[in-house]
C-alpha atoms as a PDB file:
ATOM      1  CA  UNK A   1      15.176  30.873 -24.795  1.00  0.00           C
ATOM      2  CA  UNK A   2      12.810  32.351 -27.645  1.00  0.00           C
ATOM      3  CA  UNK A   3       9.442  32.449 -25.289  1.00  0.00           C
ATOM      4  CA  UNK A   4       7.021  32.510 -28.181  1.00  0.00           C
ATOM      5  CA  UNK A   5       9.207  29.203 -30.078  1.00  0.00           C
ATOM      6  CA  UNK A   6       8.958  27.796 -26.527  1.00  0.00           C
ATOM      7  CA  UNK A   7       5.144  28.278 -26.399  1.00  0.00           C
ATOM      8  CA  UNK A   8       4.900  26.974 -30.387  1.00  0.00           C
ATOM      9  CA  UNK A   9       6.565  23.701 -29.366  1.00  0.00           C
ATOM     10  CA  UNK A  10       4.647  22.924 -26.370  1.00  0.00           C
ATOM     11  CA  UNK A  11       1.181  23.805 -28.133  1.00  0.00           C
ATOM     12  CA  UNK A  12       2.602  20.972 -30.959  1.00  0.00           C
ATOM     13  CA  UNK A  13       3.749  18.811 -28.399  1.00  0.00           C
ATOM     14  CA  UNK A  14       0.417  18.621 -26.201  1.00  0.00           C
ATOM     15  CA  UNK A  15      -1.569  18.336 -29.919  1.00  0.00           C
ATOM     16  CA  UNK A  16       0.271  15.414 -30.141  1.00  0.00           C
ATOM     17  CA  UNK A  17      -0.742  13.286 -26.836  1.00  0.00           C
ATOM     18  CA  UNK A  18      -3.651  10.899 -28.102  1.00  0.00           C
ATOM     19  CA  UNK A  19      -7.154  10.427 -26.245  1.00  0.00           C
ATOM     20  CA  UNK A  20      -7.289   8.057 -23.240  1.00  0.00           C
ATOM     21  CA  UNK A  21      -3.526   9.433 -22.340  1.00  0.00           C
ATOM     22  CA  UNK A  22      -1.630  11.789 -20.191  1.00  0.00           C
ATOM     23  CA  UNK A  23       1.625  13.420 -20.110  1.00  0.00           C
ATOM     24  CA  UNK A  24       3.127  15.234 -17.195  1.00  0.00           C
ATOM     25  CA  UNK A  25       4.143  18.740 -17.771  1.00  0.00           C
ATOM     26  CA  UNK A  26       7.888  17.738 -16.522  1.00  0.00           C
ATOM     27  CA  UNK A  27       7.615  15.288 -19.562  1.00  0.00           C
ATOM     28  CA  UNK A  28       6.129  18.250 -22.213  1.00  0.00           C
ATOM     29  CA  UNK A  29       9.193  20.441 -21.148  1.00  0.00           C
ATOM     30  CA  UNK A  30      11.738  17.406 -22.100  1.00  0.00           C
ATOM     31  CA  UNK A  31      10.225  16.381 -25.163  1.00  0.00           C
ATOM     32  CA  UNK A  32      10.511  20.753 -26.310  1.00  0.00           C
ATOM     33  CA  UNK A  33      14.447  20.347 -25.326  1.00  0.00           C
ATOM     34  CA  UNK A  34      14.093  21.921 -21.794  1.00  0.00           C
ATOM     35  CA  UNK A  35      13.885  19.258 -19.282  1.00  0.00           C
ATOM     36  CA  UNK A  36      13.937  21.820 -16.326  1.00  0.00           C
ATOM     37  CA  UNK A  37      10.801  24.114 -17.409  1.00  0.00           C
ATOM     38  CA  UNK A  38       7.519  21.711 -16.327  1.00  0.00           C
ATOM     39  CA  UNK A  39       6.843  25.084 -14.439  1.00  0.00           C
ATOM     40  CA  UNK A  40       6.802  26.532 -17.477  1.00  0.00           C
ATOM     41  CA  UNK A  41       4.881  24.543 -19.472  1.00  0.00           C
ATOM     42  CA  UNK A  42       1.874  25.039 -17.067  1.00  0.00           C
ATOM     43  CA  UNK A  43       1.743  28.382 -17.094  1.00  0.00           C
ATOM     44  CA  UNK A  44       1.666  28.400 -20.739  1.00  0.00           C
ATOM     45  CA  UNK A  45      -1.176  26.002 -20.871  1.00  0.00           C
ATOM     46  CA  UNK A  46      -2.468  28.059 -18.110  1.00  0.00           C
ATOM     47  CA  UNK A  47      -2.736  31.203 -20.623  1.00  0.00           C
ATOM     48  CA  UNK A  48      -4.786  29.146 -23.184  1.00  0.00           C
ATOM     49  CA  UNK A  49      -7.175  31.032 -24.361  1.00  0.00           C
ATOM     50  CA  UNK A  50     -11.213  29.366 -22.875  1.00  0.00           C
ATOM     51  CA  UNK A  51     -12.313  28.250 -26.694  1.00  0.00           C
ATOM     52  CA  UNK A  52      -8.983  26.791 -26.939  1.00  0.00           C
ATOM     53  CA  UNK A  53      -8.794  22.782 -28.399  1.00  0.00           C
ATOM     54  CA  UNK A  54      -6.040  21.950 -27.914  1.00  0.00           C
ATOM     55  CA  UNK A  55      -6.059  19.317 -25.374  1.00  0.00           C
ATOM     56  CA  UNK A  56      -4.688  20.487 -22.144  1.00  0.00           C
ATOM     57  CA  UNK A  57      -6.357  18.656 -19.830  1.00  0.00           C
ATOM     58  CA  UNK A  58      -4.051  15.579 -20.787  1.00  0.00           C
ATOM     59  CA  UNK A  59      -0.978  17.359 -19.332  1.00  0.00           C
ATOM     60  CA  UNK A  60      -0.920  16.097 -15.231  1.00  0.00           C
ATOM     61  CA  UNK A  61       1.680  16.061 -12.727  1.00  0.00           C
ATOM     62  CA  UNK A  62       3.985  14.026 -12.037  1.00  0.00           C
ATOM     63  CA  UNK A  63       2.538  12.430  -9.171  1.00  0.00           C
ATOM     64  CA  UNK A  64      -0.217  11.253 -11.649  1.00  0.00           C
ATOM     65  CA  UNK A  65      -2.575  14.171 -10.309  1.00  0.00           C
ATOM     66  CA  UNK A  66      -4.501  16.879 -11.854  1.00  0.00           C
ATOM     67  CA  UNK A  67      -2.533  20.006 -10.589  1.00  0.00           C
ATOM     68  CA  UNK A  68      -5.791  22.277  -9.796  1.00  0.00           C
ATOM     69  CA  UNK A  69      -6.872  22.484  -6.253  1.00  0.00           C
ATOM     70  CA  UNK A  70      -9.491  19.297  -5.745  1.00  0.00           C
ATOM     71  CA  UNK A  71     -12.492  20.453  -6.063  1.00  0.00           C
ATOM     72  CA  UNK A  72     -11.970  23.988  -8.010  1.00  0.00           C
ATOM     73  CA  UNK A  73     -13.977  24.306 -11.066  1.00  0.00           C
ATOM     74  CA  UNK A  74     -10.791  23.882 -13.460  1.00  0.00           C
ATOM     75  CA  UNK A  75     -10.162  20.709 -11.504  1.00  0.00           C
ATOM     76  CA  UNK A  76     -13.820  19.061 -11.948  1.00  0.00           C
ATOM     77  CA  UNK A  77     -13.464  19.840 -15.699  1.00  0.00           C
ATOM     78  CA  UNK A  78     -10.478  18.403 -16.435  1.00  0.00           C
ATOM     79  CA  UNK A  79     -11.384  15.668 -14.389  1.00  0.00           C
ATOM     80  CA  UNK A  80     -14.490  15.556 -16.326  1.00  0.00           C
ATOM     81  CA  UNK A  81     -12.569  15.246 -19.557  1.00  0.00           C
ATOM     82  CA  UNK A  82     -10.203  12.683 -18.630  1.00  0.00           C
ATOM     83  CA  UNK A  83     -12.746  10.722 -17.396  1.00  0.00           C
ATOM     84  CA  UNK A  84     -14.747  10.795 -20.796  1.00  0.00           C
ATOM     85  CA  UNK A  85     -11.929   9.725 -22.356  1.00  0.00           C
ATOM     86  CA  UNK A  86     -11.371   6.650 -20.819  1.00  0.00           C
ATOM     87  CA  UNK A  87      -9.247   7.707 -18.090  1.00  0.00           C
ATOM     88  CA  UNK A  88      -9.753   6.312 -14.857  1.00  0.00           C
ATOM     89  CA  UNK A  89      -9.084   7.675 -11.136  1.00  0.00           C
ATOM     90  CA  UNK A  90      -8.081   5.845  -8.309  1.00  0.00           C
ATOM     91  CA  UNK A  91      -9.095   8.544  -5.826  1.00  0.00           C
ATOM     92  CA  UNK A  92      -7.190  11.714  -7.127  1.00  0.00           C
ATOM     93  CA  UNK A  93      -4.629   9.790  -9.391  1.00  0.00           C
ATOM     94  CA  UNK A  94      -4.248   8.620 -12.569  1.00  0.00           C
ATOM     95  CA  UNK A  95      -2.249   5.483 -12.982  1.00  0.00           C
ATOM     96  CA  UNK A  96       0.806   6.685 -15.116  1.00  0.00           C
ATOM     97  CA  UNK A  97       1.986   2.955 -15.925  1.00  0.00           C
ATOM     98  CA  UNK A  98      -1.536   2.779 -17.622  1.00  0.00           C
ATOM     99  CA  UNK A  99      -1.928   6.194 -19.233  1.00  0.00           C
ATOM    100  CA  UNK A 100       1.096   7.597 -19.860  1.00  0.00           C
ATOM    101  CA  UNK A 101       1.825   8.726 -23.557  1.00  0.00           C
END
């Protein structure tokens, strides 16, 4: 596996999921060709740089939750994101049927 080609396609791949959706990092990894790295697609959205726009916080579990710890300030903002988009919570989770890319 060429890391950096690996990195390139997810970076396309999360470009690519529209506003007022969510895709699950399990679901990133497949569409790229490697259906077993959702691991690794978060910790290469993880890396992002801060001023980064690409739009990570559309990339979830697949539970339909944000992966943060509730209530850390990475989990407020993406929640805050999601939610300005359109995206709406029932408690801690998204409904995938509803939002899913």
């Amino acid at each position: 596996m060429n890391q950096l080609k690996l990195n390139e396609m997810i970076w396309q791949v999360v470009a690519l999921i529209p506003k007022g959706k969510v895709a699950s990092y399990g679901q990133i990894a497949k569409l790229c060709g490697y259906p077993n790295h959702a691991r690794y697609v978060g910790m290469t959205l993880k890396q992002l740089p801060d001023d980064s726009e690409l739009p990570w916080h559309r990339v979830i579990n697949a539970k339909g939750e944000i992966a943060f710890p509730e209530g850390s300030a990475a989990f407020l903002k993406q929640k805050t994101l999601l939610v300005k988009e359109g995206i709406t919570f029932n408690g801690n989770k998204i409904k995938l049927s509803q939002y899913r890319w």
